[in-house]
N, C-alpha and C. Protein backbone atom coordinates (compact mmCIF):
# COMPACT_ATOMS: atom_id res chain seq x y z
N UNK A 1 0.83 -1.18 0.00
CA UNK A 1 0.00 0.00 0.00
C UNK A 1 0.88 1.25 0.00
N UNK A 2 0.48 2.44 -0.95
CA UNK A 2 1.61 3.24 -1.01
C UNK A 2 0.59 4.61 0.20
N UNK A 3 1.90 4.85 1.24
CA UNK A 3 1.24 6.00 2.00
C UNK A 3 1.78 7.41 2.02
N UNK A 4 2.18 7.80 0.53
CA UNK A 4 2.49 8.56 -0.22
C UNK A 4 1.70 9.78 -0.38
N UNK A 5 1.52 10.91 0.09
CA UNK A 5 0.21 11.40 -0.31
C UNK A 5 0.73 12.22 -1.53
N UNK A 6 -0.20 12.70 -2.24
CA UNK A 6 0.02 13.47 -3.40
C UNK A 6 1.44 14.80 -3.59
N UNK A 7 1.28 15.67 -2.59
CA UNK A 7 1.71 16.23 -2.55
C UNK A 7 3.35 16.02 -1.73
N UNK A 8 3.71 15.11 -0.96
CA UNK A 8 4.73 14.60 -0.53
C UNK A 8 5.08 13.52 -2.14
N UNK A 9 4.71 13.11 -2.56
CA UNK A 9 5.17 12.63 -4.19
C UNK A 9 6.04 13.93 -5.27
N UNK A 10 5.17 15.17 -5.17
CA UNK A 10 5.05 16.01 -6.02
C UNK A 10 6.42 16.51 -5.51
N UNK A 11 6.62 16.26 -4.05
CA UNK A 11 7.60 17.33 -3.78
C UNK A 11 8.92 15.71 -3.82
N UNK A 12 8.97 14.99 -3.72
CA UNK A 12 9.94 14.23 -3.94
C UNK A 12 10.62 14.03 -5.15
N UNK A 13 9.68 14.16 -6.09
CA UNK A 13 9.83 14.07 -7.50
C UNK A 13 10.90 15.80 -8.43
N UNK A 14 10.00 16.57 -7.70
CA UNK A 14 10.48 17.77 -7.59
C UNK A 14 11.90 18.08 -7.11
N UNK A 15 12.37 17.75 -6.15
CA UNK A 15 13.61 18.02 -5.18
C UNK A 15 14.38 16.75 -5.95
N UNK A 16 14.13 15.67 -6.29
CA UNK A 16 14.73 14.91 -6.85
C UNK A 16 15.29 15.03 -8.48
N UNK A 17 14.74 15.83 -9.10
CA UNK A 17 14.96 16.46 -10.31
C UNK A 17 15.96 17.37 -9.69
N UNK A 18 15.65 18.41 -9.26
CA UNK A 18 16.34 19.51 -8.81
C UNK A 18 18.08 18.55 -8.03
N UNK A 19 17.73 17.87 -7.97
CA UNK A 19 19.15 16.70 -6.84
C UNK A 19 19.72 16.39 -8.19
N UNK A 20 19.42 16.19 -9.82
CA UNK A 20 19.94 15.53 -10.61
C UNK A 20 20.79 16.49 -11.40
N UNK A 21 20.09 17.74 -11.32
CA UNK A 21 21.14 19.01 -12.21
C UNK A 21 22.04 19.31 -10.92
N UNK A 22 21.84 19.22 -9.81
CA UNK A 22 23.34 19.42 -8.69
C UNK A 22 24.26 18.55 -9.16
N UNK A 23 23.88 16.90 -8.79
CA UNK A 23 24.98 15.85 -8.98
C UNK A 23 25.74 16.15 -10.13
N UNK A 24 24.87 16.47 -11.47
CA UNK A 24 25.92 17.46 -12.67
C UNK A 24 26.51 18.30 -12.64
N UNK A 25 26.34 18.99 -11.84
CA UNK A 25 26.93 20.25 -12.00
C UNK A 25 28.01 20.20 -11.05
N UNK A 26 28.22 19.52 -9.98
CA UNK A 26 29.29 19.06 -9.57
C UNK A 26 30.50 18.69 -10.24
N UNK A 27 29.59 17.94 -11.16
CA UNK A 27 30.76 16.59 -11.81
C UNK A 27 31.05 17.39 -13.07
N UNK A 28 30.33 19.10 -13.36
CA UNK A 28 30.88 19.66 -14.59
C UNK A 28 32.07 21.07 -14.20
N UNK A 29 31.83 21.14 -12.74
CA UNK A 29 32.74 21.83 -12.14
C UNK A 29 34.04 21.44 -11.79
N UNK A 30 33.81 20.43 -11.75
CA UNK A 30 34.98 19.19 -11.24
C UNK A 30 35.72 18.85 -12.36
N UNK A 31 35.18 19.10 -13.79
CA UNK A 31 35.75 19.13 -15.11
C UNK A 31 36.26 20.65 -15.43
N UNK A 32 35.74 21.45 -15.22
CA UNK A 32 35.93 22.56 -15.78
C UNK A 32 37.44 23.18 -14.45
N UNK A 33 37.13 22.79 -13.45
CA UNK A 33 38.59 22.97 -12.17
C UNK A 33 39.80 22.77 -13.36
N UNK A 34 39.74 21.01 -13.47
CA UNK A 34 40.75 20.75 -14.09
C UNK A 34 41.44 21.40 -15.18
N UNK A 35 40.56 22.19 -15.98
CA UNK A 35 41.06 23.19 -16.96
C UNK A 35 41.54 24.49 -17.15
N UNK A 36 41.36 24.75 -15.48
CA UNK A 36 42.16 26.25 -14.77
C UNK A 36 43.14 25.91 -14.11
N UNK A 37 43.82 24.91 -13.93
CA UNK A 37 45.04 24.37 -12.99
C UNK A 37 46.35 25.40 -13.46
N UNK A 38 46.54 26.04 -13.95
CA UNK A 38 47.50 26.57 -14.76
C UNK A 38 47.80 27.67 -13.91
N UNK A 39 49.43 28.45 -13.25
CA UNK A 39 49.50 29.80 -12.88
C UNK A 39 48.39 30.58 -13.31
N UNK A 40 48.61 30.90 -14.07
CA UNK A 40 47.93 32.00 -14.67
C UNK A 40 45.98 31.63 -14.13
N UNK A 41 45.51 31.01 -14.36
CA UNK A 41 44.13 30.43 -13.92
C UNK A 41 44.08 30.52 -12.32
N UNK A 42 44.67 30.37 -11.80
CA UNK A 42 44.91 29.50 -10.62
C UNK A 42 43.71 30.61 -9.47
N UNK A 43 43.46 32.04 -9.78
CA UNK A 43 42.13 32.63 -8.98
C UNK A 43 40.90 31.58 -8.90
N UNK A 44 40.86 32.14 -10.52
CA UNK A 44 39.45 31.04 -11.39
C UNK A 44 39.31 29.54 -10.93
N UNK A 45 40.35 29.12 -10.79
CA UNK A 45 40.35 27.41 -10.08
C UNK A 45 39.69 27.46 -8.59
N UNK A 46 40.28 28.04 -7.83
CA UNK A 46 39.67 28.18 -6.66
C UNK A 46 38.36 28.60 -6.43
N UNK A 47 38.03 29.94 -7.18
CA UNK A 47 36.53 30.71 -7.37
C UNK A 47 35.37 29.13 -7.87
N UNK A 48 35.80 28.42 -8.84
CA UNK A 48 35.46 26.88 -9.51
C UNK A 48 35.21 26.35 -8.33
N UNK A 49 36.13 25.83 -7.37
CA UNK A 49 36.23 25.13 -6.54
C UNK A 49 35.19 25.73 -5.45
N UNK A 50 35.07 26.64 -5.16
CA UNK A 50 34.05 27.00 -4.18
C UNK A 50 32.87 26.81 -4.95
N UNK A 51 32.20 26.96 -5.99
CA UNK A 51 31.11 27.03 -6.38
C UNK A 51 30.93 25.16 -6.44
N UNK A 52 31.58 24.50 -7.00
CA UNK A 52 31.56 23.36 -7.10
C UNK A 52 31.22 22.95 -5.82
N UNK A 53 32.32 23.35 -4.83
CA UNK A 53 31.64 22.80 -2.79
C UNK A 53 30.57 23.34 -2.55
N UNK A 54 30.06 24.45 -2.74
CA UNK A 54 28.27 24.15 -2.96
C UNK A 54 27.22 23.81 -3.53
N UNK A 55 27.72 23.27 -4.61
CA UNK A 55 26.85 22.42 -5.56
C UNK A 55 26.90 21.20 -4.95
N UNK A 56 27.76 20.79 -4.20
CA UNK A 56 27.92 19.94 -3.05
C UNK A 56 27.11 19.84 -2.46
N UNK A 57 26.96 20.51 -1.80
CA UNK A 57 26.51 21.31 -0.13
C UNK A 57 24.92 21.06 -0.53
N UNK A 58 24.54 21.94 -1.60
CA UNK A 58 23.26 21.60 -2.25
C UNK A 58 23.16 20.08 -2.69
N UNK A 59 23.93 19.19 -3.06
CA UNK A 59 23.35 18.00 -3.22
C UNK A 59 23.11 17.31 -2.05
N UNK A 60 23.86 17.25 -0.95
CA UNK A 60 23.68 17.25 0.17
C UNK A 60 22.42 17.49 1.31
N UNK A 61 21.89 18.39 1.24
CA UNK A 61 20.38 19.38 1.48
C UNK A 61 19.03 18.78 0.63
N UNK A 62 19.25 18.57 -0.98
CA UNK A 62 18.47 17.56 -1.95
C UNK A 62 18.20 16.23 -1.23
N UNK A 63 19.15 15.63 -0.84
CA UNK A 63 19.14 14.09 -0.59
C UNK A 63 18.45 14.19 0.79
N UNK A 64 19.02 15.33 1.46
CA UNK A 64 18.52 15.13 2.98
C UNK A 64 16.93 15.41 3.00
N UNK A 65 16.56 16.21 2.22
CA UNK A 65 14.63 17.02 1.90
C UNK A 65 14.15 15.40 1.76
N UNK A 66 14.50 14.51 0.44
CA UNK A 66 14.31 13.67 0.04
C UNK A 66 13.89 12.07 0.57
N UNK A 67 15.00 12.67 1.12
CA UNK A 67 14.55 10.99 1.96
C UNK A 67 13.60 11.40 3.53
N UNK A 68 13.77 12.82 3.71
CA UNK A 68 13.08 13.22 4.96
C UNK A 68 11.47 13.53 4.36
N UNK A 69 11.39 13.18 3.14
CA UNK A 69 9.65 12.95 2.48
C UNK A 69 9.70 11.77 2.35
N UNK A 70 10.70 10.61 2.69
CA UNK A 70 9.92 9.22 2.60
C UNK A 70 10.55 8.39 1.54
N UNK A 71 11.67 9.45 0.89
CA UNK A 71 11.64 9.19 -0.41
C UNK A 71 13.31 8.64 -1.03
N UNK A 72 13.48 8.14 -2.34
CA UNK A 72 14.59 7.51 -2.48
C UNK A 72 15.50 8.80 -3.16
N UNK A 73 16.73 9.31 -2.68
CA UNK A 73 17.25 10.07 -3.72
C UNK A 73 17.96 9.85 -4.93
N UNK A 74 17.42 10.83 -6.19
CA UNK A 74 18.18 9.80 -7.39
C UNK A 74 20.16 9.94 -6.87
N UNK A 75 20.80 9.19 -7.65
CA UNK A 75 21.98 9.05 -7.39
C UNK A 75 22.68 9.51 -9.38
N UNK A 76 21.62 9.34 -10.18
CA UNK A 76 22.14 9.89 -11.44
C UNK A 76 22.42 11.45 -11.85
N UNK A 77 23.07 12.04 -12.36
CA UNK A 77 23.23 13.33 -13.46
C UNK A 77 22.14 13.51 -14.15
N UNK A 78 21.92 14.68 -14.38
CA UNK A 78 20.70 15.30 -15.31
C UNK A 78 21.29 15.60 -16.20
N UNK A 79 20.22 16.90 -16.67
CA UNK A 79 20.68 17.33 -18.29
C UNK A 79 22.12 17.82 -17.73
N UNK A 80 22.65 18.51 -16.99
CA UNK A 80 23.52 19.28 -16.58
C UNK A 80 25.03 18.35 -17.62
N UNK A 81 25.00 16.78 -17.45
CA UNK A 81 25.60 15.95 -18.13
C UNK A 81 26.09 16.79 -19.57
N UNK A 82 25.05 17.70 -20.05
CA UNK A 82 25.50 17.79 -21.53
C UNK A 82 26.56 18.75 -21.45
N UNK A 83 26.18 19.67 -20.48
CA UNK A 83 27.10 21.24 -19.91
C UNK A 83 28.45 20.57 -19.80
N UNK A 84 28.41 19.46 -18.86
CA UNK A 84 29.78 18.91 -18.56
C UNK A 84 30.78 18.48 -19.76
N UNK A 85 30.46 17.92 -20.68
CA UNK A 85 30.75 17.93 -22.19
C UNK A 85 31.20 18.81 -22.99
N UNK A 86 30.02 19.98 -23.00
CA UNK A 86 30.35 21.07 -23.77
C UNK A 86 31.24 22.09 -22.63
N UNK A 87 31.36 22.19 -21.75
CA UNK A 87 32.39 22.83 -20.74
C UNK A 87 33.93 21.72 -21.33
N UNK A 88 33.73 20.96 -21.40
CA UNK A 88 35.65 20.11 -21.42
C UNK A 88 35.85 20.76 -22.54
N UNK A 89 34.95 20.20 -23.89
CA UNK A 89 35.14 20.58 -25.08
C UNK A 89 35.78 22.13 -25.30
N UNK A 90 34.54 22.98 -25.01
CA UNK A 90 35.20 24.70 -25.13
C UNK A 90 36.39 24.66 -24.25
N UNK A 91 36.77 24.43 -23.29
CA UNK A 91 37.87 24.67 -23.10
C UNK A 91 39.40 24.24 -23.89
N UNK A 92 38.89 23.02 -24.40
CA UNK A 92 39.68 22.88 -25.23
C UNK A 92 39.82 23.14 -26.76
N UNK A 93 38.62 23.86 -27.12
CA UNK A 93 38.64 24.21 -28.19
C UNK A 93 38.61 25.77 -28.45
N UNK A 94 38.02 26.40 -27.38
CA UNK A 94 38.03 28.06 -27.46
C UNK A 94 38.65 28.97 -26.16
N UNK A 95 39.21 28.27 -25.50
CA UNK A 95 39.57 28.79 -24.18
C UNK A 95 38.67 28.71 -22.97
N UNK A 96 39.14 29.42 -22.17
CA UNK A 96 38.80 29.60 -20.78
C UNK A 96 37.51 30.55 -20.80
N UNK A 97 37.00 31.16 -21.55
CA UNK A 97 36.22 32.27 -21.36
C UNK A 97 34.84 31.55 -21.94
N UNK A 98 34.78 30.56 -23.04
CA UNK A 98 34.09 30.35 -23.99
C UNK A 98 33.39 28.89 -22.59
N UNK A 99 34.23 28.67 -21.84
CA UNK A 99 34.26 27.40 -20.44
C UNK A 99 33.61 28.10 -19.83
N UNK A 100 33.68 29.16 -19.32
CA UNK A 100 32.95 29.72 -18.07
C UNK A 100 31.39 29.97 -18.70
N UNK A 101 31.76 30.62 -19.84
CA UNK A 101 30.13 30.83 -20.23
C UNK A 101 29.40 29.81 -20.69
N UNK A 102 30.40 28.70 -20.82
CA UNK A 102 29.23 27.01 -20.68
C UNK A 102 28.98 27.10 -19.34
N UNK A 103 29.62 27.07 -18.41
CA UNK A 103 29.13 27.22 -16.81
C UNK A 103 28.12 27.97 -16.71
N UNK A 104 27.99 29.39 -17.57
CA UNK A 104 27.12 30.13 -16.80
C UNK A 104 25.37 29.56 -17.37
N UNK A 105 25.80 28.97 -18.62
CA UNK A 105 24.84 28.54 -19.06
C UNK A 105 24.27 27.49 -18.24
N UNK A 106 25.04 26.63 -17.71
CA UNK A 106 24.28 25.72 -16.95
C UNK A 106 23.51 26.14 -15.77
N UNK A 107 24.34 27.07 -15.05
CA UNK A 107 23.62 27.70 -14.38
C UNK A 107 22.55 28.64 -14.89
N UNK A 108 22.69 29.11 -15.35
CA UNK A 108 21.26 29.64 -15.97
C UNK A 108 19.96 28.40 -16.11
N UNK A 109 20.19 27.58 -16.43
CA UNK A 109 19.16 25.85 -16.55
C UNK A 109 18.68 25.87 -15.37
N UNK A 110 19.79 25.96 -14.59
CA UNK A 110 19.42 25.46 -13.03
C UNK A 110 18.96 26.31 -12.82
N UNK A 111 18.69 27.79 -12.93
CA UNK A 111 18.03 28.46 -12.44
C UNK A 111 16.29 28.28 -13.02
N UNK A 112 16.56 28.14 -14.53
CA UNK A 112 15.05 27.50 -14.74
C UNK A 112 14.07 26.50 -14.06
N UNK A 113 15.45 25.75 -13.99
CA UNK A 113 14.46 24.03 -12.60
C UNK A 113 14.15 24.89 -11.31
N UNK A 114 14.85 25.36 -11.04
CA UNK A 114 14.52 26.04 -9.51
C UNK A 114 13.30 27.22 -9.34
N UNK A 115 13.20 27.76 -10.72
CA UNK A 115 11.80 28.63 -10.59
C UNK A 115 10.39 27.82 -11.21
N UNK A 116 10.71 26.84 -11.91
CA UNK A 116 9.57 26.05 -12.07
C UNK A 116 9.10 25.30 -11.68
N UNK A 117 9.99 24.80 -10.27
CA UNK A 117 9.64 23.71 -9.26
C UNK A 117 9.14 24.90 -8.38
N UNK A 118 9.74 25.98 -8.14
CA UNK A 118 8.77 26.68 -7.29
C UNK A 118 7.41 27.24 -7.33
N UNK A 119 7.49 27.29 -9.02
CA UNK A 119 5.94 27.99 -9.36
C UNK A 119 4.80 26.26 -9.71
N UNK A 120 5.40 25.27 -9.19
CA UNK A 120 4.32 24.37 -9.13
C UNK A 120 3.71 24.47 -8.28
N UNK A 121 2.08 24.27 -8.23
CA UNK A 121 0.93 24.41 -7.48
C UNK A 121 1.18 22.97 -6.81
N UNK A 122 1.81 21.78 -7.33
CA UNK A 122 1.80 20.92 -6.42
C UNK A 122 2.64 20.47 -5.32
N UNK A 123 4.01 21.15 -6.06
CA UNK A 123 5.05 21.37 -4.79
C UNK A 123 4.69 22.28 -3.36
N UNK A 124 5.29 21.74 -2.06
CA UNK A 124 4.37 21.97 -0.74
C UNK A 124 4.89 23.68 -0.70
N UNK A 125 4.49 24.15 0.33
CA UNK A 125 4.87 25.20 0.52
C UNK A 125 6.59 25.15 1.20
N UNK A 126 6.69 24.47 1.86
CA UNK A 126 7.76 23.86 2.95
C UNK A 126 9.01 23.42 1.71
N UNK A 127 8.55 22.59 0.41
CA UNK A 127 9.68 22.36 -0.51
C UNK A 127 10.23 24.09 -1.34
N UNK A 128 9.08 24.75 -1.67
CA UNK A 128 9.32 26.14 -2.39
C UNK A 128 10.41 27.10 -1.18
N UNK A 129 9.45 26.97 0.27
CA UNK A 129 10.56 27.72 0.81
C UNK A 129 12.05 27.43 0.68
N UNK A 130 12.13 26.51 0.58
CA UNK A 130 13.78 25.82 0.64
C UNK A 130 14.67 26.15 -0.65
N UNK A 131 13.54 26.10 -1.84
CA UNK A 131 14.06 26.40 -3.25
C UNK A 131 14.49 28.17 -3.63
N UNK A 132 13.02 28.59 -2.93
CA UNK A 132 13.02 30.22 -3.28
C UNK A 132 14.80 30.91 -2.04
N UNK A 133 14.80 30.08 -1.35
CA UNK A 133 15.28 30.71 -0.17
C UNK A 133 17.54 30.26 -0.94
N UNK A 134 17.56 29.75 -0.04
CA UNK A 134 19.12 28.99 0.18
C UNK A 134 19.70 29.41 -1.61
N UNK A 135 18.70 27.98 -2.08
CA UNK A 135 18.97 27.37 -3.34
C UNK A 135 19.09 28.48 -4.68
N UNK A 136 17.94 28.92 -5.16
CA UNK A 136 17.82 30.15 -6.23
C UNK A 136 19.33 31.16 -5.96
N UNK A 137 19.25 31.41 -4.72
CA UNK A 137 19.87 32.48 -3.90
C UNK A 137 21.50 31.95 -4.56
N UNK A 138 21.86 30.76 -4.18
CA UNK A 138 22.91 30.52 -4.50
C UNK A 138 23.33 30.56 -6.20
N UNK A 139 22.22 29.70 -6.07
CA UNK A 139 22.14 29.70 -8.41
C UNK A 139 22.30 31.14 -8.82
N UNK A 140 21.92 32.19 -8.60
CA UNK A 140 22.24 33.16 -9.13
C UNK A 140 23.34 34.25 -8.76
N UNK A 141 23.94 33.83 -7.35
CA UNK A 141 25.44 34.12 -7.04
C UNK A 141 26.03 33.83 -8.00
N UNK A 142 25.73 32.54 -8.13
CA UNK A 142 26.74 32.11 -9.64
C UNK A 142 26.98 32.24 -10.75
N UNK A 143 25.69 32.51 -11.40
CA UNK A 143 25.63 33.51 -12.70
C UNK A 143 26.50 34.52 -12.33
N UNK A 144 26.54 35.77 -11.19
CA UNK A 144 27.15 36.95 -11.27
C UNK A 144 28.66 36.79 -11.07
N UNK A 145 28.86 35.48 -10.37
CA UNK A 145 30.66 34.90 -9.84
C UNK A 145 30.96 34.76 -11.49
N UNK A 146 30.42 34.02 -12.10
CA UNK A 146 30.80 33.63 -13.40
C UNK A 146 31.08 34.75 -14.30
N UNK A 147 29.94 35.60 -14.80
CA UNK A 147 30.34 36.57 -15.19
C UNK A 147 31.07 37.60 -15.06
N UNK A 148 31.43 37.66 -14.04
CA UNK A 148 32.89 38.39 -13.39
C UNK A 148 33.73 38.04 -13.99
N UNK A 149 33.95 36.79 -13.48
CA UNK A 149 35.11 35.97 -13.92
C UNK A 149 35.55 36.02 -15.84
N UNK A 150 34.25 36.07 -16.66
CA UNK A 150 34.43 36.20 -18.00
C UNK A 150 34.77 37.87 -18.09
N UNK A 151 35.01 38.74 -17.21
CA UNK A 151 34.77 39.86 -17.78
C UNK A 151 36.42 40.13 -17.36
N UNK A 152 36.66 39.29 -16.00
CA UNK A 152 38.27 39.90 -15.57
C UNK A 152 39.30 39.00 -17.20
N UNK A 153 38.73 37.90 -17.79
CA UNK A 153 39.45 37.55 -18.50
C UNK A 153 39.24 38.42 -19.76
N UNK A 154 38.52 39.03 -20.49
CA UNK A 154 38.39 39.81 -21.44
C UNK A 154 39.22 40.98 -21.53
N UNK A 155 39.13 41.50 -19.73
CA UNK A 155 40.05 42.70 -19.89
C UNK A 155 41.20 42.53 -19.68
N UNK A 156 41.80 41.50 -19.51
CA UNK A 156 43.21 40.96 -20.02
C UNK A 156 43.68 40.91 -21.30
């Protein structure tokens, strides 16, 4: 017998999507680090590295919502998977600048999952606070960390 109610589903399903573009975006930060290792990079690696430990931090918080609704957390990558790809690639094909703005793009995605899981009528109020609050908050630090970062390399 499933004692699931509708809305504890809605929000598992929800936070669990939202858990699948983190686990990526981890694992595309964790690619894109490796491609600032260089003197010269070596700000940008670290600035990487912090954003990456809270994409962490946030997968972390996902899994914990998740199973504290009852529920299984996914353990796979989302779309974020494709970012991670096209982040190795541009870096190796257009530089460092052409990398970050695959980053920012992903983050920009994630910012889409995070306002459309919030504007669901079936997600609880209790899952939106968590999304509108911490989460968004952080996703769009990152857009502005990122774009920094493309702008200190331009004016070089």
């Amino acid at each position: 017998m499933n004692t699931t109610s509708p809305a504890t589903k809605s929000d598992i399903d929800a936070l669990n999507g939202l858990l699948r573009g983190e686990i990526s975006a981890v694992e595309t930060y964790e690619q894109a680090i490796g491609k600032f290792k260089d003197p010269e990079h070596r700000t940008i690696s670290n600035v990487l590295t912090r954003i990456r430990d809270e994409h962490h931090q946030t997968v972390a918080t996902l899994r914990e919502r998740v199973l504290a609704h009852g529920g299984t957390p996914s353990e796979g990558a989302g779309v974020w998977g494709v970012f991670a790809n096209l982040v190795e690639g541009a870096a190796k094909l257009f530089g460092p600048q052409t990398a970050l703005a695959a980053l920012k793009q992903g983050e920009l995605y994630g910012k889409e999952q995070y306002e459309k899981a919030s504007g669901d009528k079936e997600v609880s109020a209790e899952a939106k606070y968590l999304i509108r609050g911490d989460l968004m908050t952080r996703c769009q630090t990152h857009i502005t960390t990122l774009e920094q970062l493309v702008a200190q390399l331009e004016a070089k």
